[in-house]
N, C-alpha and C. Protein backbone atom coordinates (compact mmCIF):
# COMPACT_ATOMS: atom_id res chain seq x y z
N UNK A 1 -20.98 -19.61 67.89
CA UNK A 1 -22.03 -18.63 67.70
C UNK A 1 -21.95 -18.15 66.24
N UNK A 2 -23.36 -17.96 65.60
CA UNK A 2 -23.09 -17.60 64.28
C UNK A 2 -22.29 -16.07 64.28
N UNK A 3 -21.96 -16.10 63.02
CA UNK A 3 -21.18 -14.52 62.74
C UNK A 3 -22.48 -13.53 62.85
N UNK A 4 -23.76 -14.02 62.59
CA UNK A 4 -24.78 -13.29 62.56
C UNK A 4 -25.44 -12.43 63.84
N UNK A 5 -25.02 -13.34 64.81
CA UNK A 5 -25.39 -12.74 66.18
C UNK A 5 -24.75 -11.17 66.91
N UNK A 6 -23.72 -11.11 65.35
CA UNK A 6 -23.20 -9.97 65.92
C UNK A 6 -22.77 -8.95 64.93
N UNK A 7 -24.22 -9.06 63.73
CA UNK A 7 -24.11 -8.16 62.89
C UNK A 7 -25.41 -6.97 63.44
N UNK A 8 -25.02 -5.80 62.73
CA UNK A 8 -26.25 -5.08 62.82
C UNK A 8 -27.36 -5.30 61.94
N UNK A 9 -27.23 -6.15 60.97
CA UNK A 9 -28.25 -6.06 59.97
C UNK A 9 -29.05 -6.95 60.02
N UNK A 10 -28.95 -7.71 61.75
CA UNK A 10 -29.89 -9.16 62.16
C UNK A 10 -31.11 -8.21 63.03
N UNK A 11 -32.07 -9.10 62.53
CA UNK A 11 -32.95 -8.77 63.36
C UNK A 11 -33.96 -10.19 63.54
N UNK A 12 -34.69 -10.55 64.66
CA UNK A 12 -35.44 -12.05 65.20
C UNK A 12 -36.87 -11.50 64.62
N UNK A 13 -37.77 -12.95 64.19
CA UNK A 13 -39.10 -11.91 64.09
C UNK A 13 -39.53 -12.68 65.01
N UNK A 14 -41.06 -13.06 64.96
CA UNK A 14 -41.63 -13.02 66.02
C UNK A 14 -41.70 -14.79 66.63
N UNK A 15 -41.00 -15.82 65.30
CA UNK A 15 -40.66 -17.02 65.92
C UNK A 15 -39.24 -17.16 66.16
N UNK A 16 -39.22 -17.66 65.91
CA UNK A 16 -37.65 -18.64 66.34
C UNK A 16 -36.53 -18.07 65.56
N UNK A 17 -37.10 -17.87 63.98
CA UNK A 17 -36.12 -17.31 62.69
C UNK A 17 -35.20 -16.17 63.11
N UNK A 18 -34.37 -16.12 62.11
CA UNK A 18 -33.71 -14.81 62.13
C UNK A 18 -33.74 -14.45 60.49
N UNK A 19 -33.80 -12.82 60.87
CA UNK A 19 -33.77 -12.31 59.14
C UNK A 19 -32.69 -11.19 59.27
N UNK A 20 -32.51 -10.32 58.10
CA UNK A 20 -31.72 -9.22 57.79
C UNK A 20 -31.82 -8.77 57.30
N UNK A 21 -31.25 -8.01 56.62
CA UNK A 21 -31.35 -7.49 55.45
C UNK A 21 -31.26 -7.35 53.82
N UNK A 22 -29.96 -8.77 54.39
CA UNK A 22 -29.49 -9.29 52.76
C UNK A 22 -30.41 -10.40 52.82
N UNK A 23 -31.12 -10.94 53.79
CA UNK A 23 -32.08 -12.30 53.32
C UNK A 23 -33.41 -11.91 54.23
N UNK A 24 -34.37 -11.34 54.07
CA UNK A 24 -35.30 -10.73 54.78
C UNK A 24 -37.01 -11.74 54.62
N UNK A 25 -36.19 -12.54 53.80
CA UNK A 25 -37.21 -14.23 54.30
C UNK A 25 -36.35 -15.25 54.83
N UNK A 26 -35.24 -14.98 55.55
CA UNK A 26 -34.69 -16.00 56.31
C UNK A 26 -33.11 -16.05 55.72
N UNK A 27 -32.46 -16.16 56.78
CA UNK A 27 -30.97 -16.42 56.88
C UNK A 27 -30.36 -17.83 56.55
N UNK A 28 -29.61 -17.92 55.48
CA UNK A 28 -29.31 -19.67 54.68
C UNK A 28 -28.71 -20.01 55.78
N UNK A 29 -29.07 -21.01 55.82
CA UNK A 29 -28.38 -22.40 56.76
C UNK A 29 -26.61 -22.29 56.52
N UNK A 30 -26.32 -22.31 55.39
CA UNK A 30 -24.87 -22.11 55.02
C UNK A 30 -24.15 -21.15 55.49
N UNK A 31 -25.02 -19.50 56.37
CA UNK A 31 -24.90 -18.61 56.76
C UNK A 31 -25.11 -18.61 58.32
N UNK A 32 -25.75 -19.09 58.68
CA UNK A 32 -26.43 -19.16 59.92
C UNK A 32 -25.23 -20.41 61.43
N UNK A 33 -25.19 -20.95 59.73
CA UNK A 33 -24.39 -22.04 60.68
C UNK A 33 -22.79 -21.85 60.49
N UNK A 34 -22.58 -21.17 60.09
CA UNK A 34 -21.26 -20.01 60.07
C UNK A 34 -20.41 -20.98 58.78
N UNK A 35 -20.41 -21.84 57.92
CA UNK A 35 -20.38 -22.55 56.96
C UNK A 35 -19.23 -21.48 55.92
N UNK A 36 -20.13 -20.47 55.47
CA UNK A 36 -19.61 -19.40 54.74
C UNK A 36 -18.97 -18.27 55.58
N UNK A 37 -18.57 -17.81 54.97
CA UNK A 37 -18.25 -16.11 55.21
C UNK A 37 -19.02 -14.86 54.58
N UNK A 38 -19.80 -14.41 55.47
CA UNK A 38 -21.10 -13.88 54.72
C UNK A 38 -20.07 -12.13 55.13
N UNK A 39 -18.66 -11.77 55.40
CA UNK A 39 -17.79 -10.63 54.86
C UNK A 39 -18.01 -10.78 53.06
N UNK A 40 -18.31 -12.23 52.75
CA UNK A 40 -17.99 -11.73 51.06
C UNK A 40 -19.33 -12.27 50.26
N UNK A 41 -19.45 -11.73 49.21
CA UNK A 41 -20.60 -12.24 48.64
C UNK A 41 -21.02 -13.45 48.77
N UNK A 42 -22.68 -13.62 48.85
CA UNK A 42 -22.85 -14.82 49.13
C UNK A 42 -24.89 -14.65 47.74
N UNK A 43 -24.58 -15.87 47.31
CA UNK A 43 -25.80 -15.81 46.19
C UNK A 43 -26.99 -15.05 46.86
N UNK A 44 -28.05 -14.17 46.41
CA UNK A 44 -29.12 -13.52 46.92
C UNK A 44 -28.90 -12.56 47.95
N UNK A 45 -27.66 -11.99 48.45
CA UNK A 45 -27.48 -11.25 49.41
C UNK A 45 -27.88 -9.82 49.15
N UNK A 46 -28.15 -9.42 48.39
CA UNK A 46 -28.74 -8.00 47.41
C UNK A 46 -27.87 -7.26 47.97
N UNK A 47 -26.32 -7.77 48.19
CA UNK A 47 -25.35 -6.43 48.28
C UNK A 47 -24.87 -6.20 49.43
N UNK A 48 -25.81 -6.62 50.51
CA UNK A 48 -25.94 -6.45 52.10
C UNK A 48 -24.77 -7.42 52.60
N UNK A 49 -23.61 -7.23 53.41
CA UNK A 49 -23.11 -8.37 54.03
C UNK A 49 -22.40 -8.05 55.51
N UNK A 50 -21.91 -8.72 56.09
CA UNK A 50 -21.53 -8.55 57.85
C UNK A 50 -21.23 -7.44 57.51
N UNK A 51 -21.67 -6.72 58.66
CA UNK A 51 -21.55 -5.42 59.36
C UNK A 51 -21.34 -5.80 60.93
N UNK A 52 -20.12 -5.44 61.00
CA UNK A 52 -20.08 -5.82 62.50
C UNK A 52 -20.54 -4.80 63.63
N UNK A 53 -21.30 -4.70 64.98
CA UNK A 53 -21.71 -3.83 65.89
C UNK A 53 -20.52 -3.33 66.34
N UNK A 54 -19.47 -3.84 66.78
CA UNK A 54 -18.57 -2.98 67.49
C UNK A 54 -17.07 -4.19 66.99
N UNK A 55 -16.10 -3.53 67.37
CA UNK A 55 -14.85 -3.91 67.31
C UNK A 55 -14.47 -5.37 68.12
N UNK A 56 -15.59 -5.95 68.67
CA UNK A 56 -15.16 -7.13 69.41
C UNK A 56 -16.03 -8.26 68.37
N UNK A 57 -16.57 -7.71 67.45
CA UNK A 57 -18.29 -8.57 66.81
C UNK A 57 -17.09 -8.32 65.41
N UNK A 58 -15.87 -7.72 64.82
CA UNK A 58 -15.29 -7.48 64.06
C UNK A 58 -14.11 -8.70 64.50
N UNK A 59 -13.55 -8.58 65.37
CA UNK A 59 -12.53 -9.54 65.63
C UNK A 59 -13.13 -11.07 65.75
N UNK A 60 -14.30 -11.13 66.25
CA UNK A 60 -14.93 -12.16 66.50
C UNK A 60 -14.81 -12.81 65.10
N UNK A 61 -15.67 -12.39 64.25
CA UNK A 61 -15.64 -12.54 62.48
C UNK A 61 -14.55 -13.15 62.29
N UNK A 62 -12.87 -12.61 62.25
CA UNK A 62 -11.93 -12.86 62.14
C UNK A 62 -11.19 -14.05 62.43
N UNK A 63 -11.56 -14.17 63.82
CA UNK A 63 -11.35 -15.46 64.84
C UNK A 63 -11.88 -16.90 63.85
N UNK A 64 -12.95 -15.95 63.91
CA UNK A 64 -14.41 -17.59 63.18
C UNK A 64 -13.57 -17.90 61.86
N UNK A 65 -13.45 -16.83 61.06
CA UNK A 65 -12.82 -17.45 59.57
C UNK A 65 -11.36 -17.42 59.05
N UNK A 66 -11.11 -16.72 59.54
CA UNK A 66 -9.21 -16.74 59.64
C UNK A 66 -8.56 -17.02 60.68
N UNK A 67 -8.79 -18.55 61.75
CA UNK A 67 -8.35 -18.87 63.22
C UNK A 67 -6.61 -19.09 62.93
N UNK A 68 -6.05 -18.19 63.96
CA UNK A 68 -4.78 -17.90 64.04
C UNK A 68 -4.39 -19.38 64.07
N UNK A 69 -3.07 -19.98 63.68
CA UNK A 69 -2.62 -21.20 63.69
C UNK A 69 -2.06 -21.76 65.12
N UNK A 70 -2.87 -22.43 65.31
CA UNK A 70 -2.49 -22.98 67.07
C UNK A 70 -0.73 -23.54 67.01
N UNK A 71 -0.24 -22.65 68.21
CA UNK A 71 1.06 -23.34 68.10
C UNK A 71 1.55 -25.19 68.32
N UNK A 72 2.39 -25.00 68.03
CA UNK A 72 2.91 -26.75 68.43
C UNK A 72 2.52 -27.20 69.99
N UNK A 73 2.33 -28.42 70.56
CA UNK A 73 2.70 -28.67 71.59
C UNK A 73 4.13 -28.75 72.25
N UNK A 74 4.37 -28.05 73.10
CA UNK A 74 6.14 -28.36 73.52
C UNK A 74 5.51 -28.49 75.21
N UNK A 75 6.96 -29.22 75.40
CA UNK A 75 6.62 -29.65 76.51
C UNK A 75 7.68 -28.96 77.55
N UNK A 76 7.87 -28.77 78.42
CA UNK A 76 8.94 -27.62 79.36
C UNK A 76 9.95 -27.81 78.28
N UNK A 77 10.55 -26.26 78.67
CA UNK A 77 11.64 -25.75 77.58
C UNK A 77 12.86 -26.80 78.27
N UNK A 78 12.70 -27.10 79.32
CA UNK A 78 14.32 -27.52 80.05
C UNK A 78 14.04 -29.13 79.22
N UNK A 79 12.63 -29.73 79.52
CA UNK A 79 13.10 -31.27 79.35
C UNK A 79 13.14 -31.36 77.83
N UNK A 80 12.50 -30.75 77.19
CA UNK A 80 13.27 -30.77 75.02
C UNK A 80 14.65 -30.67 75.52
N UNK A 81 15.81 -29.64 75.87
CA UNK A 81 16.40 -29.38 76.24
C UNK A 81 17.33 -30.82 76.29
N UNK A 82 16.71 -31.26 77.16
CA UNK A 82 17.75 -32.35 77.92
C UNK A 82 17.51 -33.67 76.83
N UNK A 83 16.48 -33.44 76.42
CA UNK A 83 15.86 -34.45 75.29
C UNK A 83 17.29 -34.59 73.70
N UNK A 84 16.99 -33.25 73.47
CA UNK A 84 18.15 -33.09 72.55
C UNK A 84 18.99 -33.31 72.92
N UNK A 85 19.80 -32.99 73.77
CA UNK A 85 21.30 -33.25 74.43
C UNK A 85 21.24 -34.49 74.53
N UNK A 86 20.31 -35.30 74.75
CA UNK A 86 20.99 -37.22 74.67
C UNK A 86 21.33 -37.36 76.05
């Protein structure tokens, strides 16, 4: 889902588009398709950038552009275990 779906500064008009406030003839593709990080400047944004609605549309953001590092695969703690031991 774009980061956009869960800013306050989105709004749909009356087709298909989405606009805002930092792009109020249309949301860049580079933005839309979550490409960038529109938390930081992005060319033509006139200043405007994510505003998140609530604390879950804030973590969400987070998730999307800073994804925590997936741990290793391990496989039961006992058979590594027995694996190492030889």
């Amino acid at each position: 889902m774009p980061i956009c779906m869960v800013c306050r500064h989105l709004t749909r008009d009356a087709g298909w588009g989405y606009r805002c406030a930092a792009f109020p003839s249309g949301i860049p593709d580079a933005i839309i398709e979550s490409r960038v990080d529109h938390r930081m400047p992005f060319n033509g944004d006139n200043g405007v950038r994510f505003w998140p609605v609530d604390d879950d549309a804030s973590a969400y953001a987070e998730d999307l552009f800073n994804p925590a590092p997936e741990a290793p695969y391990a496989e039961d703690d006992k058979e590594v275990e027995a694996e190492v031991a030889g």
